[in-house]
N, C-alpha and C. Protein backbone atom coordinates (compact mmCIF):
# COMPACT_ATOMS: atom_id res chain seq x y z
N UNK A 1 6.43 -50.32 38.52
CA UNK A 1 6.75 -49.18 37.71
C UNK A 1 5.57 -48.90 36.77
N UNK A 2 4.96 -47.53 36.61
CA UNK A 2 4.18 -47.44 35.83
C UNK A 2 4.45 -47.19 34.63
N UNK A 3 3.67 -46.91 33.64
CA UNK A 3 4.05 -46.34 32.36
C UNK A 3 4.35 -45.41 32.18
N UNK A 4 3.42 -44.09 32.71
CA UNK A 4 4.03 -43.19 32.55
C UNK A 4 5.41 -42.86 33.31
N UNK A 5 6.14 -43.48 33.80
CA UNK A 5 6.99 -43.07 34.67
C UNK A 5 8.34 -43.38 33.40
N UNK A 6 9.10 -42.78 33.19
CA UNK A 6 9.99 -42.22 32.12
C UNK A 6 11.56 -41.55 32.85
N UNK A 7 12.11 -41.87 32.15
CA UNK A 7 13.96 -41.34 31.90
C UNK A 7 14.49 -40.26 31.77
N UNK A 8 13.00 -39.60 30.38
CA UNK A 8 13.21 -38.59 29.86
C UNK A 8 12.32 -37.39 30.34
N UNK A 9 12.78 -35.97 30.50
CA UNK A 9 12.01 -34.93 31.41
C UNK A 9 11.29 -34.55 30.49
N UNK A 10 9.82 -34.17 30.76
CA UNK A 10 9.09 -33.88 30.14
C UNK A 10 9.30 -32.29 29.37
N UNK A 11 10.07 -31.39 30.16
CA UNK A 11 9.99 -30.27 29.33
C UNK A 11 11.33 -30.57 27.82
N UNK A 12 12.26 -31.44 27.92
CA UNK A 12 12.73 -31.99 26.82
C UNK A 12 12.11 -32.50 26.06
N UNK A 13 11.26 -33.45 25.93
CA UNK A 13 10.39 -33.98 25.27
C UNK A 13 9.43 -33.16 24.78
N UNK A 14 9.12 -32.34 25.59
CA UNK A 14 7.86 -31.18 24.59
C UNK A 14 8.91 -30.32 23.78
N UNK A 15 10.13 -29.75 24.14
CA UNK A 15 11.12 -29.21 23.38
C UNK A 15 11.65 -29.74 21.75
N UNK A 16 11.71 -31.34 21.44
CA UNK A 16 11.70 -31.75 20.65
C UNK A 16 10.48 -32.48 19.83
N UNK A 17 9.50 -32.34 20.70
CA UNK A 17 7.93 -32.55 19.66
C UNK A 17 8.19 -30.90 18.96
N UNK A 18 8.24 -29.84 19.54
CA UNK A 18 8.40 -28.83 19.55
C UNK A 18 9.24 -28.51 17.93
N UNK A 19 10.44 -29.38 17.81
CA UNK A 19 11.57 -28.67 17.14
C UNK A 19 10.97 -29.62 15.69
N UNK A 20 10.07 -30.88 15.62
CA UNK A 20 9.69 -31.65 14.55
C UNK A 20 8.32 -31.11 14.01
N UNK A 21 7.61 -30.19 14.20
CA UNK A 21 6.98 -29.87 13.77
C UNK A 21 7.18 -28.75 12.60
N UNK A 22 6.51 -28.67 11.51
CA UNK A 22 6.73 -28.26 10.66
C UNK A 22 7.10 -26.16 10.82
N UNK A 23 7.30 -25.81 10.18
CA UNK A 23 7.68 -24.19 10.60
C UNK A 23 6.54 -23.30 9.95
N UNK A 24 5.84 -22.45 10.58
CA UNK A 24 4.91 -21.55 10.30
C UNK A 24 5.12 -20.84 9.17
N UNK A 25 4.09 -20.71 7.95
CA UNK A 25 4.66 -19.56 7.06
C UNK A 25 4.28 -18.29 7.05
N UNK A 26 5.31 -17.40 7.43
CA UNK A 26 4.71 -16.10 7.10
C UNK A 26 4.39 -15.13 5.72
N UNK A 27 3.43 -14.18 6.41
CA UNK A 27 3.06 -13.47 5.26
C UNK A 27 4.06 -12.80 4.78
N UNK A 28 4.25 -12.05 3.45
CA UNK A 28 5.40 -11.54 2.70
C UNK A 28 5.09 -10.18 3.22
N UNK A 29 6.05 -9.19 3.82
CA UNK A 29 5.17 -8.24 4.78
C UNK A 29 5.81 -6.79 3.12
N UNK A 30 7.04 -6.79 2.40
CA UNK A 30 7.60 -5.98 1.57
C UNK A 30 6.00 -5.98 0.14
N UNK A 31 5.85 -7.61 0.03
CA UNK A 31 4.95 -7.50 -0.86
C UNK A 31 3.99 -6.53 -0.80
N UNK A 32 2.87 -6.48 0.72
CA UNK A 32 2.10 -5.67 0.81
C UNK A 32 2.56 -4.37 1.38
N UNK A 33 3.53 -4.03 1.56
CA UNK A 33 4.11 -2.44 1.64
C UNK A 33 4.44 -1.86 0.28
N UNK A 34 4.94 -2.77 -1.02
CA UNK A 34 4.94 -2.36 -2.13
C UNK A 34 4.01 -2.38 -3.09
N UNK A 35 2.73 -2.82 -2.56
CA UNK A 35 1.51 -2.97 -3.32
C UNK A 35 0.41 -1.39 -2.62
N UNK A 36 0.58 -1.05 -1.31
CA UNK A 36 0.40 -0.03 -0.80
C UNK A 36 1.04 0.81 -1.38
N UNK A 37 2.15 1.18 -1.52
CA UNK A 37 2.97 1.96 -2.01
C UNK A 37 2.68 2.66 -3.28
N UNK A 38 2.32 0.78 -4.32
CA UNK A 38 1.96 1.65 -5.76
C UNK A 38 0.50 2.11 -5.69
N UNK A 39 -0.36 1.53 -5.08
CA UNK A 39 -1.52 2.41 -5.13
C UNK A 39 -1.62 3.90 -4.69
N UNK A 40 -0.90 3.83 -3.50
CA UNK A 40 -0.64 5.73 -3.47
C UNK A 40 -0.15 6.40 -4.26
N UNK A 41 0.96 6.04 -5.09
CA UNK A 41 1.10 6.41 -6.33
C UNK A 41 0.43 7.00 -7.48
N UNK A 42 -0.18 5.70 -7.62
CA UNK A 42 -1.34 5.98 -8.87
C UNK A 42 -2.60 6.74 -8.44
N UNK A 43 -2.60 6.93 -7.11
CA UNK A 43 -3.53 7.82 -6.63
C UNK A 43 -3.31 9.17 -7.00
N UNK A 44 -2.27 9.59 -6.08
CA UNK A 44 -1.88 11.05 -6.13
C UNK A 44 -1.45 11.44 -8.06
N UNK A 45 -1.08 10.13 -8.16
CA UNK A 45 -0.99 10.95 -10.27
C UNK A 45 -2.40 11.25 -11.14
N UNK A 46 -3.20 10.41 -10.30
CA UNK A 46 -4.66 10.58 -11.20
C UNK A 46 -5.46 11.87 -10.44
N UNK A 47 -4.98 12.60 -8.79
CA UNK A 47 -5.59 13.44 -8.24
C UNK A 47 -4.84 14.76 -9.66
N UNK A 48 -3.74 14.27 -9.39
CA UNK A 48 -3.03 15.71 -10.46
C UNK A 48 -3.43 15.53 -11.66
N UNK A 49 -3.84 14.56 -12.51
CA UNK A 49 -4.33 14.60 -13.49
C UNK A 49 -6.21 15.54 -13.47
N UNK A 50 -6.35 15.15 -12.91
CA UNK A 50 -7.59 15.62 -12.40
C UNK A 50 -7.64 16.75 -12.67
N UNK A 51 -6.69 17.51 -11.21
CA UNK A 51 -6.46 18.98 -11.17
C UNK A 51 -6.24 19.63 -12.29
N UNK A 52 -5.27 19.25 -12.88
CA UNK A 52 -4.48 19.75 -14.20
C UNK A 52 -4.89 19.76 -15.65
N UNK A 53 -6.09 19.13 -15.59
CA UNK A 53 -6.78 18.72 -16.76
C UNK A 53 -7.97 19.82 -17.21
N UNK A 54 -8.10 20.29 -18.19
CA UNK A 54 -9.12 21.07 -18.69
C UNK A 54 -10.67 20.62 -18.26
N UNK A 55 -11.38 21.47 -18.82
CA UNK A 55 -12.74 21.01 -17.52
C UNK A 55 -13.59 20.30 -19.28
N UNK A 56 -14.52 19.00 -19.14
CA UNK A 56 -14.67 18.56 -20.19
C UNK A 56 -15.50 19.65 -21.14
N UNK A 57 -15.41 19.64 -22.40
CA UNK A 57 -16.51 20.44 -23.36
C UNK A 57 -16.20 21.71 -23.52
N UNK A 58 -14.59 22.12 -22.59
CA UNK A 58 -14.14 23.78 -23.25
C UNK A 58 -13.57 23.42 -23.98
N UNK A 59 -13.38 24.60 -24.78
CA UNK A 59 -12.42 24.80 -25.99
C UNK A 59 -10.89 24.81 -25.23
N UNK A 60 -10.91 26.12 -24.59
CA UNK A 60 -9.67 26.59 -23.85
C UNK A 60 -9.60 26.84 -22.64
N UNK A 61 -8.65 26.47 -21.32
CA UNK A 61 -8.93 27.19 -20.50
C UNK A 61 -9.54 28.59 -20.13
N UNK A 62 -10.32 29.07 -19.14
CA UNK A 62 -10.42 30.54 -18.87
C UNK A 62 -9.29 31.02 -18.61
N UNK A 63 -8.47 30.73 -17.63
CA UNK A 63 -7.17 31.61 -17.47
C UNK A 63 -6.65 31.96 -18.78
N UNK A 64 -6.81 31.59 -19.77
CA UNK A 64 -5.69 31.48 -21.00
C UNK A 64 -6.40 32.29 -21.87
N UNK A 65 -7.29 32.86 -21.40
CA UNK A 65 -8.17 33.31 -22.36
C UNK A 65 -7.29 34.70 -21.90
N UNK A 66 -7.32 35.75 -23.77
CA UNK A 66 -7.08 36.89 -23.68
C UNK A 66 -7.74 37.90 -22.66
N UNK A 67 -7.38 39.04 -22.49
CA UNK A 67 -8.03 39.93 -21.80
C UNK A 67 -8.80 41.19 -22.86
N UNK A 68 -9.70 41.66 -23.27
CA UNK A 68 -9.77 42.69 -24.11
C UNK A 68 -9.32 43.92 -23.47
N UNK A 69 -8.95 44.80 -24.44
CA UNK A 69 -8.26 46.07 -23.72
C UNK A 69 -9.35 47.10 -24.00
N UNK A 70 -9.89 47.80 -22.98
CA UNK A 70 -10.77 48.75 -23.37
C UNK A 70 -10.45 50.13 -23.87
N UNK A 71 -11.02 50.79 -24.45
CA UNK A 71 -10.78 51.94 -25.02
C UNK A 71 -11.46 53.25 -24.03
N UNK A 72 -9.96 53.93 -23.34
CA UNK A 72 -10.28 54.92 -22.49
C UNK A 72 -10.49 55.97 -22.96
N UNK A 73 -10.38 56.61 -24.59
CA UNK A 73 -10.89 57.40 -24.99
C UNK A 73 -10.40 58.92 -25.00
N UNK A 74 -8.74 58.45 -24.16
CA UNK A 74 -8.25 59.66 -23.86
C UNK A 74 -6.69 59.79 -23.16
């Protein structure tokens, strides 16, 4: 009888080396969908800030500025 010659079937035996090994950790997949998430956020609020913001060194917007009314004279 040799040594390797055994009782036990080998695909059982790889099944339970199999089941003692420690368990893989996965990545947190919500973490980086909610870390994506807030950066688009703070993106699109600083694009509108942007937009919405006076241009630096005016006084007042142009739109906001009066119109003078001219004198038609008649």
């Amino acid at each position: 009888m040799s040594i390797r010659d055994s009782a036990i079937e080998p695909e059982a035996l790889a099944y339970a080396r199999g089941l003692l090994k420690p368990p893989v950790e996965r990545d947190a997949t919500w973490q980086a969908i909610g870390a994506a998430g807030l950066w688009a956020v703070c993106a699109i609020a600083l694009a509108f800030a942007m937009l919405t913001a006076p241009a630096p060194g005016s006084v007042e917007p142009k739109a906001r500025k009066a119109i003078p009314e001219q004198a038609d004279g008649g």
